[in-house]
N, C-alpha and C. Protein backbone atom coordinates (compact mmCIF):
# COMPACT_ATOMS: atom_id res chain seq x y z
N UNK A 1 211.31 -67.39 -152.86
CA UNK A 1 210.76 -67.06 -154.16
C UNK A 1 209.77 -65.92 -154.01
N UNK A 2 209.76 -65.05 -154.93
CA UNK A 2 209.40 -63.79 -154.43
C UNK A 2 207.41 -64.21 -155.45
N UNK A 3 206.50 -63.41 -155.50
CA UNK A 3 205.08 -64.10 -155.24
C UNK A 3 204.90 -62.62 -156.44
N UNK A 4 204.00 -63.23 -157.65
CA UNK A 4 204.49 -61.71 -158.63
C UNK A 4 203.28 -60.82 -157.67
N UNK A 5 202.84 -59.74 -158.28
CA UNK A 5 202.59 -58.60 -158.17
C UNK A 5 200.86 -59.44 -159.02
N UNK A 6 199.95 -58.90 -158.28
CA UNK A 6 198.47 -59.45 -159.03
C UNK A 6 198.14 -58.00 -160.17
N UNK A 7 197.37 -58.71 -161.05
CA UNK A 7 196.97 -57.63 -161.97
C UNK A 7 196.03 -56.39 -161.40
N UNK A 8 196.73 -55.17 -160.90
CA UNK A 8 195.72 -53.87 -160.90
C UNK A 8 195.15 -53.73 -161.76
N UNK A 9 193.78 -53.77 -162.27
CA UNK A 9 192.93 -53.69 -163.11
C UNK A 9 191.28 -53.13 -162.12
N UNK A 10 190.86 -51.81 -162.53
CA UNK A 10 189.40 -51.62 -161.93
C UNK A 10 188.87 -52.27 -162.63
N UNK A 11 188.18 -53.37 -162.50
CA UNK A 11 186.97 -53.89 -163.36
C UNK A 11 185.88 -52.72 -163.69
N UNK A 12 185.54 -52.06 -162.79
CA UNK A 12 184.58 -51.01 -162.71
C UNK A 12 184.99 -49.60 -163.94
N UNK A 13 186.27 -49.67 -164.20
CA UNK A 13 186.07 -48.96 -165.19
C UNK A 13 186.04 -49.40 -166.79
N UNK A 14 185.89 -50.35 -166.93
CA UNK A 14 186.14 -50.94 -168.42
C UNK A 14 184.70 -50.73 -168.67
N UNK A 15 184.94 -50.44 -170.07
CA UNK A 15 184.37 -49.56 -170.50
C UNK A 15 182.43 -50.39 -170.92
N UNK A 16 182.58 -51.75 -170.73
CA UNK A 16 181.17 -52.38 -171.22
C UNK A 16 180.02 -52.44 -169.63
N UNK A 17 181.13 -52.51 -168.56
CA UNK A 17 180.06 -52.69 -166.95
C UNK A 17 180.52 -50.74 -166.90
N UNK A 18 181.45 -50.01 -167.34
CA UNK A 18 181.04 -48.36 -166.76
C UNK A 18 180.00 -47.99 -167.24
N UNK A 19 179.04 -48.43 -168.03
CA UNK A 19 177.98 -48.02 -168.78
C UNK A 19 176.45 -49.14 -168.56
N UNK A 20 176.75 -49.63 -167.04
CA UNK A 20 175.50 -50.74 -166.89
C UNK A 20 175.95 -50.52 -165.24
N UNK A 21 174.24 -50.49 -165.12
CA UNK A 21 173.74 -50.43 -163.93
C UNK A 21 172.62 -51.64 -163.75
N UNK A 22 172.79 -52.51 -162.51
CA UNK A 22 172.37 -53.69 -162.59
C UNK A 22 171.77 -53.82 -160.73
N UNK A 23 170.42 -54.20 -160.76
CA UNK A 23 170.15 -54.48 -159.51
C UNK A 23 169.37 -55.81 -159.50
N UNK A 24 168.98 -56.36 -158.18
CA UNK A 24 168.46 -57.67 -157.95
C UNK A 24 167.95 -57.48 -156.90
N UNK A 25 166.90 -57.97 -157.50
CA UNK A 25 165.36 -58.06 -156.26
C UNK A 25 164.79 -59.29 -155.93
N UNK A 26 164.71 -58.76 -154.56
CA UNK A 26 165.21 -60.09 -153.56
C UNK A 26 163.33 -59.82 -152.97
N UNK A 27 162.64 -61.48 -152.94
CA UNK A 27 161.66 -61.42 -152.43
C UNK A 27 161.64 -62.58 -151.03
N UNK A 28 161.14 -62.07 -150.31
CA UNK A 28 161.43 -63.37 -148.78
C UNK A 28 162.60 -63.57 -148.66
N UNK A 29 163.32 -63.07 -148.81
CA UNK A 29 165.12 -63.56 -148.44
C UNK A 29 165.99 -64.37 -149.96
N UNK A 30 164.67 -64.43 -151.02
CA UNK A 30 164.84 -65.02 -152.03
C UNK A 30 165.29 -64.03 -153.67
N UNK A 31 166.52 -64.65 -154.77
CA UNK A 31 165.95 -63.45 -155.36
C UNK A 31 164.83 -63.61 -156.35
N UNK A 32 164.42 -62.80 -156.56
CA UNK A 32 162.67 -62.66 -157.38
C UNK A 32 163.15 -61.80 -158.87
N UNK A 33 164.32 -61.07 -158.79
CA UNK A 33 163.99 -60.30 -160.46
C UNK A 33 165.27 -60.04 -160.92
N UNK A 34 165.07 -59.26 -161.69
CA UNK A 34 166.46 -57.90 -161.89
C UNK A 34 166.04 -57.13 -162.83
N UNK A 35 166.82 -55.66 -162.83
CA UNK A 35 166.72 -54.59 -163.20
C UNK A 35 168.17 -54.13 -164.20
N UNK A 36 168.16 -54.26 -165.59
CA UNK A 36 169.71 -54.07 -165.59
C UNK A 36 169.03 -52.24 -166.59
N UNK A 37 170.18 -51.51 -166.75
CA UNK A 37 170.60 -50.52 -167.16
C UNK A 37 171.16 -50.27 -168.30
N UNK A 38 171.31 -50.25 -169.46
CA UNK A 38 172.59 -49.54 -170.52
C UNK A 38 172.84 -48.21 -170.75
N UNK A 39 173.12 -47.78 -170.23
CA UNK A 39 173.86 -46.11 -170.61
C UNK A 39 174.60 -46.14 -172.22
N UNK A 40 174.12 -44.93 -173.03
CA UNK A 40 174.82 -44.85 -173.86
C UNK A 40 176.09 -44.69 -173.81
N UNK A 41 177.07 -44.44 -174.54
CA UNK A 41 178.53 -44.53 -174.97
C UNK A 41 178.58 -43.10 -174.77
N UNK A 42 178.46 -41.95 -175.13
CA UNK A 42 178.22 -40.69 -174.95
C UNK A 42 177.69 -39.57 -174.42
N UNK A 43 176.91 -40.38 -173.30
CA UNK A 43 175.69 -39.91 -172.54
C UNK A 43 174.44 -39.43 -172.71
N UNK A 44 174.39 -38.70 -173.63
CA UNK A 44 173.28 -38.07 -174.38
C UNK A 44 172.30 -38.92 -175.30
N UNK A 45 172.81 -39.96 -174.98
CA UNK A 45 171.57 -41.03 -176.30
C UNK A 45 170.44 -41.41 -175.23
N UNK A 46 170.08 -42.61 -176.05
CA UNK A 46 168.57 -43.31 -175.83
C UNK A 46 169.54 -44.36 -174.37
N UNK A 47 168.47 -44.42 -173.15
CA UNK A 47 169.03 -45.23 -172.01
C UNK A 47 168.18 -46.36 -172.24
N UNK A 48 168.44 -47.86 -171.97
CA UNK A 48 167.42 -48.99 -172.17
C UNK A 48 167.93 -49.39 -170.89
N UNK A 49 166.03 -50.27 -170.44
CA UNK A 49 166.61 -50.89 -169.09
C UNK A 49 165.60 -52.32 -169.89
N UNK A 50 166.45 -53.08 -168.52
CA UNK A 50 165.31 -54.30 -168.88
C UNK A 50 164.95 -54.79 -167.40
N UNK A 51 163.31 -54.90 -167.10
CA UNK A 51 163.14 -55.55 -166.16
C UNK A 51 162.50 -57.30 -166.04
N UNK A 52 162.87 -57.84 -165.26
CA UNK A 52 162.14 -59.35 -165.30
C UNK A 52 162.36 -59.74 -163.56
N UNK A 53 161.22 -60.02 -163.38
CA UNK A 53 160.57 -60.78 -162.36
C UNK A 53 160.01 -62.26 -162.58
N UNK A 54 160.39 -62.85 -161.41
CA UNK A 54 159.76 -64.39 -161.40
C UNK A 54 159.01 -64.91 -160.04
N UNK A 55 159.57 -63.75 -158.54
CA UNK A 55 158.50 -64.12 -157.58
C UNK A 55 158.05 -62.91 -157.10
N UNK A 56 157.40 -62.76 -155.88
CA UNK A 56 156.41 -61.64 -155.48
C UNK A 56 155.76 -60.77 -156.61
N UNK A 57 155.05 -59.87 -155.84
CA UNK A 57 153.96 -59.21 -156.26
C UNK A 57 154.12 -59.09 -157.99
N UNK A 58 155.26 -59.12 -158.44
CA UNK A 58 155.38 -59.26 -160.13
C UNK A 58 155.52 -60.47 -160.80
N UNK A 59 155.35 -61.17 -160.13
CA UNK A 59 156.29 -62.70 -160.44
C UNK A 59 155.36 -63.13 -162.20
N UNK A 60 154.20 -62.66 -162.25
CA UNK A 60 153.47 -62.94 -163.42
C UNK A 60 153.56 -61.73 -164.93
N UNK A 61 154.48 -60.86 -164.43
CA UNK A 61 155.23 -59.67 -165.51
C UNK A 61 155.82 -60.46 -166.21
N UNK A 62 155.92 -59.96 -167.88
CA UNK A 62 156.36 -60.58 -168.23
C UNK A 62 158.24 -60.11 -168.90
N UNK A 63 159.32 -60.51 -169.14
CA UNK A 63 160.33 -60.13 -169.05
C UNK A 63 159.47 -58.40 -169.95
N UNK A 64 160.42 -57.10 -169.77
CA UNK A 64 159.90 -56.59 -170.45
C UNK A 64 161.62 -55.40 -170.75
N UNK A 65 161.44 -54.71 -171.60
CA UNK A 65 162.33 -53.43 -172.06
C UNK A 65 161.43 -51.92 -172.03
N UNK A 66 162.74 -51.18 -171.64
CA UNK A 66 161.80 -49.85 -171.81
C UNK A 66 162.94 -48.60 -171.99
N UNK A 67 162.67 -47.45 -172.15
CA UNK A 67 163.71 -46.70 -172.74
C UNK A 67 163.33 -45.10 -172.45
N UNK A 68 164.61 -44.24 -172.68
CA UNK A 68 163.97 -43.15 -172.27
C UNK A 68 165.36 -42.32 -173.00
N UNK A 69 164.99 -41.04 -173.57
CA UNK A 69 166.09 -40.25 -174.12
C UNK A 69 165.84 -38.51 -173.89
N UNK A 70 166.69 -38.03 -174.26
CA UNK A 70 166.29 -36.39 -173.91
C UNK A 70 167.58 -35.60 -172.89
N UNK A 71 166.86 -35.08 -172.28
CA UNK A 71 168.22 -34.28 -171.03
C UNK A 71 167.22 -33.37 -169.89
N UNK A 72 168.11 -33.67 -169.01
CA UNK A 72 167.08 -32.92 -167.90
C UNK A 72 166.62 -33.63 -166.55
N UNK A 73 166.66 -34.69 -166.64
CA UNK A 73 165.83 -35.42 -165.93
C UNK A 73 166.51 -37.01 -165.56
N UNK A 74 166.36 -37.72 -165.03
CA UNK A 74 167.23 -39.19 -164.41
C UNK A 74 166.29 -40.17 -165.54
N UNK A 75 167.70 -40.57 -166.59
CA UNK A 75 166.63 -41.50 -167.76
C UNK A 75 166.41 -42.71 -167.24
N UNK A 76 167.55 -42.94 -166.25
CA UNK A 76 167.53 -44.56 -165.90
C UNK A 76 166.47 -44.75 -165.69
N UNK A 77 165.60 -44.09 -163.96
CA UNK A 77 164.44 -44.48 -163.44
C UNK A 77 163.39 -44.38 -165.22
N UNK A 78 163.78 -42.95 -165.72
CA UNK A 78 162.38 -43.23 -166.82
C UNK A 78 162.49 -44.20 -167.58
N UNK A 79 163.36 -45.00 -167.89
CA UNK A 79 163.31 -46.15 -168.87
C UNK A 79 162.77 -47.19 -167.90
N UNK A 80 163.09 -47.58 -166.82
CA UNK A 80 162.63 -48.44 -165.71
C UNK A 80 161.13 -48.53 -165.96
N UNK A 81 160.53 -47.30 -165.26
CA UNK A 81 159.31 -47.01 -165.51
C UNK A 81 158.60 -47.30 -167.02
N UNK A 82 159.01 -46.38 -167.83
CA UNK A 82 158.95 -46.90 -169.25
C UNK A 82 158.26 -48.61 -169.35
N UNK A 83 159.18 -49.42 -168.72
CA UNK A 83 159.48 -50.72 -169.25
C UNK A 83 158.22 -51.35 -168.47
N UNK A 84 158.16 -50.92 -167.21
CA UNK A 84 156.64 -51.38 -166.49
C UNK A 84 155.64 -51.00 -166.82
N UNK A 85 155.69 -49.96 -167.82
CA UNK A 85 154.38 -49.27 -168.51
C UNK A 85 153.98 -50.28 -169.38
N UNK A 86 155.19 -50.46 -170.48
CA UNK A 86 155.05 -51.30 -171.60
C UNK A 86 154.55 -52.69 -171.01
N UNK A 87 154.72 -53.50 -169.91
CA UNK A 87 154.65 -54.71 -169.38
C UNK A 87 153.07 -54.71 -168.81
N UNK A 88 152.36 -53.21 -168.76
CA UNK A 88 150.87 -52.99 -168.33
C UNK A 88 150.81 -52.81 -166.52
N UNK A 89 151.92 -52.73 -166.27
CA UNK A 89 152.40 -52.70 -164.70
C UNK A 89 151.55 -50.92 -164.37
N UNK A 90 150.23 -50.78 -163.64
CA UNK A 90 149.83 -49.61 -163.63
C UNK A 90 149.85 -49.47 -161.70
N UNK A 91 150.18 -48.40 -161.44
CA UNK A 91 150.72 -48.08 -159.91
C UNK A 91 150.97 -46.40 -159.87
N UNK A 92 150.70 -45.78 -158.67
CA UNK A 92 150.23 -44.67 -158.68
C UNK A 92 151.53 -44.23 -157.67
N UNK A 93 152.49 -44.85 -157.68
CA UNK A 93 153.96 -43.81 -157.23
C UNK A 93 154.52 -43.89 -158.73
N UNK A 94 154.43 -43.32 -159.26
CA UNK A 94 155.45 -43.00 -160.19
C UNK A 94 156.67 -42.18 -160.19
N UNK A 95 157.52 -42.89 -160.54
CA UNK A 95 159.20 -42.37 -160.30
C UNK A 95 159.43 -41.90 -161.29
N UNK A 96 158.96 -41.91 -162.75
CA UNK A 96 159.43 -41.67 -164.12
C UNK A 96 160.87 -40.53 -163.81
N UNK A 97 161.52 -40.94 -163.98
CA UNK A 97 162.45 -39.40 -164.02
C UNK A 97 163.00 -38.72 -162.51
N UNK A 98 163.01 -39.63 -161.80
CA UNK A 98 162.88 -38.21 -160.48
C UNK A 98 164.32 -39.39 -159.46
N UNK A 99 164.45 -40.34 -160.10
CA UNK A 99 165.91 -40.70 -159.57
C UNK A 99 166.22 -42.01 -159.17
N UNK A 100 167.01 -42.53 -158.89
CA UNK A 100 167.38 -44.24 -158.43
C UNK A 100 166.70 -43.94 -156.93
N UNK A 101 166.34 -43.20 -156.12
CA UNK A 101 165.96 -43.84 -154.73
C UNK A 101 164.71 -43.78 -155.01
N UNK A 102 163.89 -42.96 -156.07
CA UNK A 102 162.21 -42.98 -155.96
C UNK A 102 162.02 -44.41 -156.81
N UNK A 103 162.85 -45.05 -157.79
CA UNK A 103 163.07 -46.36 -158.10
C UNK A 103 162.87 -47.04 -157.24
N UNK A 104 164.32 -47.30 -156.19
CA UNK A 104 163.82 -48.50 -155.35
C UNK A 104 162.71 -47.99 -153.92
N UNK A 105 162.17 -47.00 -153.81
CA UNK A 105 161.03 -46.69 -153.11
C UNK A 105 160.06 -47.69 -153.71
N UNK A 106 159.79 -47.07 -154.66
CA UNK A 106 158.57 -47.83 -155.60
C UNK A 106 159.25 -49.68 -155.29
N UNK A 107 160.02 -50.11 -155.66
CA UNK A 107 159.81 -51.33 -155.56
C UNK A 107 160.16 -52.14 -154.66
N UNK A 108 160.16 -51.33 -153.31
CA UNK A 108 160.02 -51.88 -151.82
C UNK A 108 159.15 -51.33 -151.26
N UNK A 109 157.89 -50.31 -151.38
CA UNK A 109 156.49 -50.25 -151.36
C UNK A 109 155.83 -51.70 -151.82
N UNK A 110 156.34 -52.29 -152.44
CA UNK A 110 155.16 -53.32 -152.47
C UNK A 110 155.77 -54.69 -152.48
N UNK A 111 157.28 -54.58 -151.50
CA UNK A 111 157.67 -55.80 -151.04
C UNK A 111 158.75 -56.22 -151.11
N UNK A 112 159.97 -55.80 -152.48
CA UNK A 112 161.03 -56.20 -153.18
C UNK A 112 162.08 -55.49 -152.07
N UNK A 113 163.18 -56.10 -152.11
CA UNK A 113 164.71 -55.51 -151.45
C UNK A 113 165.31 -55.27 -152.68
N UNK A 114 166.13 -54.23 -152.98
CA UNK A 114 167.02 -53.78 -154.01
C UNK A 114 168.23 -53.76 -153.46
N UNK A 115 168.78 -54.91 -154.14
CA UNK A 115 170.04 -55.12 -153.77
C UNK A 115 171.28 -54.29 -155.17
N UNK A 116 172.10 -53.82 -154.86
CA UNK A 116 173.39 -53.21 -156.14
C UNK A 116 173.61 -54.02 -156.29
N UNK A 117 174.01 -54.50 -157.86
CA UNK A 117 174.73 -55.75 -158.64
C UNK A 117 176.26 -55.26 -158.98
N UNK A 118 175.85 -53.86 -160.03
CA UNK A 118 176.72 -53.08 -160.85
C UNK A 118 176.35 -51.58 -160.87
């Protein structure tokens, strides 16, 4: 009996996870947060992230959102940032804009592993 053929399907490109970027932060071997992403539909809109922590050095943040729009510049990290502004999170590496590795710089400076989700 012949065994069918499995469904080729990229998950990665459908169209609701091609537009989300998702990480998890891992504290002591444990995870402690996450970081998710929404990319607009068109690229050019407003980017929202949401961050929430529950152990290490943030564990008392409270869930928070933050956002960033324009052109020029990496919105993800600025909405990131954004969102720790709004949460009162004050820290003197600031990544606003300057890319996903000055992101997870900043949040393994003070302890977190950034693990890729999506």
């Amino acid at each position: 009996m012949r065994t069918p053929n499995p469904i080729r399907y990229d998950f990665f490109k459908h169209p609701a996870v091609a537009r989300v970027s998702a990480w998890l932060l891992v504290f002591d071997g444990k995870p402690a947060g996450k970081i998710i992403v929404a990319f607009p539909n068109d690229g050019a809109g407003i980017v929202r992230a949401s961050v929430s922590t529950f152990a290490g050095p943030l564990k008392d943040m409270e869930w928070t959102q933050g956002t960033a729009g324009g052109y020029g510049y990496h919105k993800a990290s600025a909405a990131v940032e954004d969102a720790l502004m709004r949460a009162g999170i004050e820290h003197e590496d600031h990544f606003d804009g300057r890319g996903e590795s000055e992101m997870r710089r900043y949040f393994e400076s003070i302890g977190y592993q950034v693990w890729d989700v999506l």
